[in-house]
Protein backbone atom coordinates (compact mmCIF):
# COMPACT_ATOMS: atom_id res chain seq x y z
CA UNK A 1 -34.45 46.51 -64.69
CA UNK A 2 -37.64 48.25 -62.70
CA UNK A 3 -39.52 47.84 -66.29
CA UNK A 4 -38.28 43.54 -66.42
CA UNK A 5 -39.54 42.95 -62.87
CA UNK A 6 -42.88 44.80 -63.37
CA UNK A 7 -43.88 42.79 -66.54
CA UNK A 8 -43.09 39.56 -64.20
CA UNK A 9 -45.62 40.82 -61.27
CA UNK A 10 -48.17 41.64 -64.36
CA UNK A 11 -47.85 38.24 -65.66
CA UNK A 12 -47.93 36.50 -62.27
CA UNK A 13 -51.07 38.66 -61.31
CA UNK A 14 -53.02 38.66 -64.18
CA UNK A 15 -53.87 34.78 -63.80
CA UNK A 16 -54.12 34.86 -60.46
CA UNK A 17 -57.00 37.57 -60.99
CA UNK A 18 -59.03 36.02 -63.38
CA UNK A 19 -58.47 32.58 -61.24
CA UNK A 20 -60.11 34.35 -58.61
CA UNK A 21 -63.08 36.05 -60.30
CA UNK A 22 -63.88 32.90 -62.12
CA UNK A 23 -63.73 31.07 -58.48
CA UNK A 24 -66.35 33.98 -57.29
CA UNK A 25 -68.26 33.82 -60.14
CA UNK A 26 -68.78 29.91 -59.58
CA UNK A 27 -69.66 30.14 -56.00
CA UNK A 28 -71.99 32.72 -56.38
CA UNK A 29 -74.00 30.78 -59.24
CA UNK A 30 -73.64 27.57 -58.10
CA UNK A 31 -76.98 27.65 -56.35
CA UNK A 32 -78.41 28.62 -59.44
CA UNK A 33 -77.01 26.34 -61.64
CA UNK A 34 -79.03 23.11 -62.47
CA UNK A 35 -77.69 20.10 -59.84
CA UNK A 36 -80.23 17.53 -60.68
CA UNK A 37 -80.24 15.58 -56.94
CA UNK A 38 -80.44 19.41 -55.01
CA UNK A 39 -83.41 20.11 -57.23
CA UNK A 40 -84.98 17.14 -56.58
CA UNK A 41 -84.15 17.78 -52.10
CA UNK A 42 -85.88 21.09 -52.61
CA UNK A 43 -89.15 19.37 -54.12
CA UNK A 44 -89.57 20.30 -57.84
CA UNK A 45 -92.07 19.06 -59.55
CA UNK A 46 -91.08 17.66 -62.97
CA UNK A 47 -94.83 16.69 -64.67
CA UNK A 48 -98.11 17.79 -63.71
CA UNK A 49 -100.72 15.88 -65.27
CA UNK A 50 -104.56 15.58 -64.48
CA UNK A 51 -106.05 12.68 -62.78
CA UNK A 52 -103.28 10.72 -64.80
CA UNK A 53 -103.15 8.03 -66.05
CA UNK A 54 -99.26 7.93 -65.44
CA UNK A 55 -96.63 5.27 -65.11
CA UNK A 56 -93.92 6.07 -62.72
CA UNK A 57 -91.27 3.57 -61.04
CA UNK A 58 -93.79 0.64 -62.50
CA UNK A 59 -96.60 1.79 -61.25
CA UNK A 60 -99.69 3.37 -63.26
CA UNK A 61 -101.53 5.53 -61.35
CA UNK A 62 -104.91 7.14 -62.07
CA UNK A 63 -106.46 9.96 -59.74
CA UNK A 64 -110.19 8.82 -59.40
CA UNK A 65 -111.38 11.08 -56.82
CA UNK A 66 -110.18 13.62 -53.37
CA UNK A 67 -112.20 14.60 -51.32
CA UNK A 68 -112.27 16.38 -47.55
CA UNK A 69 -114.42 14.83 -45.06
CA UNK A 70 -115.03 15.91 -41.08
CA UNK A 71 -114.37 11.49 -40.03
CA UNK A 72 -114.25 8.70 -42.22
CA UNK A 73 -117.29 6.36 -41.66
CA UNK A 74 -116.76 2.43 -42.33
CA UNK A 75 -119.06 -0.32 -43.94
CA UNK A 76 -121.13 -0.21 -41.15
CA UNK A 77 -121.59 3.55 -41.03
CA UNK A 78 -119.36 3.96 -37.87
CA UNK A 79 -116.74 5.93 -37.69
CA UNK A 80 -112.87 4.35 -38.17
CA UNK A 81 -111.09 5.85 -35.48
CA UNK A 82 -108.27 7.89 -36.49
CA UNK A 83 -104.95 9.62 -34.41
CA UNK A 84 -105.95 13.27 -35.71
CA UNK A 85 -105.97 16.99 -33.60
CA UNK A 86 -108.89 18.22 -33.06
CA UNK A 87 -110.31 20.70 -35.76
CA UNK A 88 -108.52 17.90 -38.52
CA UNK A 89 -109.19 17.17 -41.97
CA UNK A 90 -109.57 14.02 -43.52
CA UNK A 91 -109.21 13.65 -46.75
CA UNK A 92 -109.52 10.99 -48.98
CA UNK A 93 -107.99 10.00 -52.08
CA UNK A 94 -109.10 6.98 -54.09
CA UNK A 95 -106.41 5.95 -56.81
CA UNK A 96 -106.20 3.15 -59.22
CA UNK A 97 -102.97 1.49 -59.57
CA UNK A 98 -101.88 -1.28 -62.01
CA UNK A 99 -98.50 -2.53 -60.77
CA UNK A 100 -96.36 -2.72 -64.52
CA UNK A 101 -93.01 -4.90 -65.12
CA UNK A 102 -90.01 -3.92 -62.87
CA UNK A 103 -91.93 -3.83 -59.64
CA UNK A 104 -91.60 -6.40 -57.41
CA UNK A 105 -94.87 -7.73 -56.24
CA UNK A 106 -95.08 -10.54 -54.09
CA UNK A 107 -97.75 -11.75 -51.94
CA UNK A 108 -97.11 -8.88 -49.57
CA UNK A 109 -98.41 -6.56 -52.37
CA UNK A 110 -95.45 -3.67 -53.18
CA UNK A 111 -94.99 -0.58 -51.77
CA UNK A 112 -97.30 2.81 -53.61
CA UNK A 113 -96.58 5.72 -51.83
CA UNK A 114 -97.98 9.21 -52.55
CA UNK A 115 -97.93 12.50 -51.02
CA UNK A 116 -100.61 14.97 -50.62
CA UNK A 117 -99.28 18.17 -51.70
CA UNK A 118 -100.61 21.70 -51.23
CA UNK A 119 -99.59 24.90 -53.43
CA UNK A 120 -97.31 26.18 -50.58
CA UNK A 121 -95.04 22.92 -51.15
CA UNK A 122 -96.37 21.80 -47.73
CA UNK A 123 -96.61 17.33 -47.76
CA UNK A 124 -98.13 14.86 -45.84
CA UNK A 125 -97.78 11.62 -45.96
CA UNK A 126 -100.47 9.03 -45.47
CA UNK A 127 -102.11 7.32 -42.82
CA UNK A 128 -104.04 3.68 -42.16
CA UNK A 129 -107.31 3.91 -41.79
CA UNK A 130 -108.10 0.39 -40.52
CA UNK A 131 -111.60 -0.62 -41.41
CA UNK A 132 -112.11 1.13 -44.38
CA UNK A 133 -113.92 -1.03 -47.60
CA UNK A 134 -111.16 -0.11 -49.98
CA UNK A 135 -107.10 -1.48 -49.19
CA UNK A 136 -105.20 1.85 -47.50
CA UNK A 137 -101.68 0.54 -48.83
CA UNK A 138 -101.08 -1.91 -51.86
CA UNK A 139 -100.09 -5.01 -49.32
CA UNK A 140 -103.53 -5.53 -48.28
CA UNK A 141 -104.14 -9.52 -47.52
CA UNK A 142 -107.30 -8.91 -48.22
CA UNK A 143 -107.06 -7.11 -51.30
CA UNK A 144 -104.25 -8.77 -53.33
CA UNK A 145 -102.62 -6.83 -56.47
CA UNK A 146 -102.11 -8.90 -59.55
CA UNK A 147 -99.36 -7.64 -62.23
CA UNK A 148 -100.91 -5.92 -65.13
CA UNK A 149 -103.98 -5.63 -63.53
CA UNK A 150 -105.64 -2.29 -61.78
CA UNK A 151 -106.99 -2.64 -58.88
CA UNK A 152 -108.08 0.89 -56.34
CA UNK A 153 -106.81 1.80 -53.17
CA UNK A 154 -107.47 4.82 -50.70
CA UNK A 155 -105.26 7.16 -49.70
CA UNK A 156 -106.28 9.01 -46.01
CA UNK A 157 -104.51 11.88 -45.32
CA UNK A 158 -104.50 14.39 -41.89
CA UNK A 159 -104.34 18.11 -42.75
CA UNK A 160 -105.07 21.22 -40.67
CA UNK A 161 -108.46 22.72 -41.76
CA UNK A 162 -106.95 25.89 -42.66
CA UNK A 163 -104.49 24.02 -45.74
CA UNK A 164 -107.60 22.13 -47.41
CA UNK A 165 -108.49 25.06 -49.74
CA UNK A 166 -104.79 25.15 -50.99
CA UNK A 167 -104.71 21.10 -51.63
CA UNK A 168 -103.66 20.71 -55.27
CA UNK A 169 -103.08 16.71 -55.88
CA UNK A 170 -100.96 14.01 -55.21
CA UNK A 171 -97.26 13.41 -55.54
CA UNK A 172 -95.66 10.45 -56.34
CA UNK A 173 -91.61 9.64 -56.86
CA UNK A 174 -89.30 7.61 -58.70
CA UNK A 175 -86.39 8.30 -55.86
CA UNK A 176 -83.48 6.88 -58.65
CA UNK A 177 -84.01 9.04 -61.46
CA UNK A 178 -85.59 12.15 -59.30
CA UNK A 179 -88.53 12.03 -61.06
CA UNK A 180 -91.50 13.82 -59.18
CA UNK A 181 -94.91 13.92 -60.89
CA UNK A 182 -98.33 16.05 -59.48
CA UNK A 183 -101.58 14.32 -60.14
CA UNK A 184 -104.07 16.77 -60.08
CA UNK A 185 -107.99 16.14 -59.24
């Protein structure tokens, strides 16, 4: 009888072990294990490519220049008065874009964002820099976008002086496939 009612604990416990160690094991990799979207939160990069060109979300983009300036001057030669800290970098990106079939472009222009990136994983995001000869966003009145046909815009960007040596390109996202691509100077 002592020998039945053992054999029944072993084959109650046995499962009920390995259910548990595989419920441990999965909690402890589960961080490590590939989720696509908590990838994507964290801010990997899936392409680096240099100065491009590269088509993401319908857009072509093509690095054509960044550089770090003390102020941004206008076409006069006077300088475009920006909401920066003290000791502040600006730094200027000049892109071309070609807006492909899928966007929507309208007479508003459509929206191109892009992220300065540094090699700590540190963003920033852009800024208008009213006055400037080149469009600072791709609904410029004054600079329409036609489909299928580049046309450059400027990027301005705020950054401590201290991050400018670690700068390594710009980011830009396709936000329903979590696609992020680097465009490197």
């Amino acid at each position: 009888m002592k020998l039945a009612s053992r054999a029944g604990r072993l084959l109650v416990q046995i499962p009920l072990v390995l259910a548990l160690l595989g419920v441990g094991t999965f909690s402890m990799l589960r961080p490590y294990l590939s989720d696509d979207e908590d990838l994507y939160k964290q801010g990997r990069i899936d392409e680096v490519v240099s100065q491009g060109p590269v088509t993401v979300q319908s857009i072509e983009w093509k690095l054509d220049s960044m550089k770090a300036y003390t102020a941004l001057l206008n076409e006069d030669g006077e300088a475009i008065k920006l909401d920066a800290p003290a000791g502040s970098i600006v730094v200027l990106a000049t892109l071309t874009v070609t807006p492909r079939k899928g966007i929507r472009l309208n007479e508003q222009g459509f929206s191109c964002d892009a992220l300065l990136r540094d090699s700590k994983g540190n963003t920033w995001d852009d800024t208008q820099a009213y006055g400037y000869p080149l469009p600072t966003y791709c609904g410029d009145d004054d600079h329409p976008f036609t489909m299928d046909k580049p046309g450059q815009v400027a990027k301005v960007y705020i950054v401590p002086k201290s991050a400018v040596p670690n700068l390594i390109g710009l980011t830009v996202e396709d936000f329903y496939i979590h696609r992020r691509v680097l465009i490197t100077p």
